[in-house]
Protein backbone atom coordinates (compact mmCIF):
# COMPACT_ATOMS: atom_id res chain seq x y z
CA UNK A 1 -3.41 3.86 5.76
CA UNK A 2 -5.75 2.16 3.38
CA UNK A 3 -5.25 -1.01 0.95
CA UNK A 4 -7.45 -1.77 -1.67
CA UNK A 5 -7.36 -4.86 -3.55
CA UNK A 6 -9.02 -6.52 -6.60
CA UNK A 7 -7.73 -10.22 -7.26
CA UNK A 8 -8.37 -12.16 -10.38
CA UNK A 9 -7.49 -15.79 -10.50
CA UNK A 10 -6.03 -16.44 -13.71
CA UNK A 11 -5.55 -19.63 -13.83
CA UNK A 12 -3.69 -22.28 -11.91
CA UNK A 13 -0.83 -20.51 -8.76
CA UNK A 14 -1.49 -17.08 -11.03
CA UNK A 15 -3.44 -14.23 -10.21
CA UNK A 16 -3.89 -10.96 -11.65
CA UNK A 17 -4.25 -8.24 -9.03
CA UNK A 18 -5.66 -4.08 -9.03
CA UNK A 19 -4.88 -2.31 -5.98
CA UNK A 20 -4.66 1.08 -4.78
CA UNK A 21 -2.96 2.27 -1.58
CA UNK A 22 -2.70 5.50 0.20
CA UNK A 23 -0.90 6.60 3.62
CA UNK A 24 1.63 8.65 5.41
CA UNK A 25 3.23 9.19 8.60
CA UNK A 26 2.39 12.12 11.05
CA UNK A 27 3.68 13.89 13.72
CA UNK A 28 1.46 14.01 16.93
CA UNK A 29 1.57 17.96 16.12
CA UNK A 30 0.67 17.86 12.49
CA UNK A 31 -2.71 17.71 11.43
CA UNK A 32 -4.85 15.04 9.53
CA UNK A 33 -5.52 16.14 5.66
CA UNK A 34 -6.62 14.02 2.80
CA UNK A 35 -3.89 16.47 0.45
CA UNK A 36 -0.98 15.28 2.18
CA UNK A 37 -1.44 11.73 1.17
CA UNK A 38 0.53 9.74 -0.54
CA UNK A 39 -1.15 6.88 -3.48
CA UNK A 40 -0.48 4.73 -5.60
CA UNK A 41 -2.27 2.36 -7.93
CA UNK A 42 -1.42 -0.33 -10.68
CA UNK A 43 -1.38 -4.13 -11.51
CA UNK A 44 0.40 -6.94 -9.83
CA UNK A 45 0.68 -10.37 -11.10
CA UNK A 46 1.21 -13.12 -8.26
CA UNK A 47 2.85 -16.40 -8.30
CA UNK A 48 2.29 -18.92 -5.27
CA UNK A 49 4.97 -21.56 -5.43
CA UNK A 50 3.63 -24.35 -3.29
CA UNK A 51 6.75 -25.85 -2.68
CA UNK A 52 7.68 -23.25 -1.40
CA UNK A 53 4.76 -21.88 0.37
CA UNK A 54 5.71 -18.06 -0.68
CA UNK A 55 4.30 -16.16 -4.06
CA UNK A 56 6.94 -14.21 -6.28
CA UNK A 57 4.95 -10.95 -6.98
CA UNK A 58 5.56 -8.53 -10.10
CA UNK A 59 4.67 -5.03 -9.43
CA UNK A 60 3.88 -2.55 -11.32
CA UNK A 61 2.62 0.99 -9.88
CA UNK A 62 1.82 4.85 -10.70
CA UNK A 63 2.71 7.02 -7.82
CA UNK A 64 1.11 10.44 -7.48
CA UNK A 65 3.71 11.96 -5.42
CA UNK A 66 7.11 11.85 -5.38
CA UNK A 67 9.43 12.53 -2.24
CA UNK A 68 12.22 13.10 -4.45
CA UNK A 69 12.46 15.48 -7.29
CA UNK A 70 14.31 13.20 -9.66
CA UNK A 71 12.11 10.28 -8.36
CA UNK A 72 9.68 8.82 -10.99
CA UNK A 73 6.17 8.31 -11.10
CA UNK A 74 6.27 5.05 -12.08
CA UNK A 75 7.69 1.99 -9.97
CA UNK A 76 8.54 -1.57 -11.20
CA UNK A 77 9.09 -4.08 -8.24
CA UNK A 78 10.17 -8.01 -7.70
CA UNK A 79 9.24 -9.36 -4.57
CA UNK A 80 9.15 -12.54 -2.43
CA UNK A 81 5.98 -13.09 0.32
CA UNK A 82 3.24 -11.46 1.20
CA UNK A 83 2.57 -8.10 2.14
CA UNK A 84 2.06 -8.52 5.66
């Protein structure tokens, strides 16, 4: 698994952020190859609401593989908290 992460202040609670992941899951039997990874990359824009000590995150990403057929490439998300 790897996280990459770029974060831009932008002002204020808001930040601008460029990330790219990659991962997967394996078997103990399967082997280890760079091809069978899954990525993705975009831009997420972060809220932190003090009051409420959690940021509201906007996500926006490109996905280079899809585990679905009708799946797309793109992915727009809305969550609450961090990623860990």
């Amino acid at each position: 698994m790897l996280n990459l992460e770029y974060i831009v202040p932008l002002g204020g609670p808001l930040y601008g952020i460029l990330f790219y992941d990659a991962g997967n899951a394996l078997l103990r039997s399967e082997k280890f190859s760079p091809k069978n990874m899954f990525t993705s990359a975009g831009l997420e824009v972060r809220v932190f609401v003090p009051a409420l000590r959690v940021p509201f995150r906007l996500i926006f990403a490109y996905n280079n593989r899809k585990i679905y057929l009708d799946d797309s490439n793109f992915a727009f998300r809305f969550a609450v908290g961090t990623t860990f």
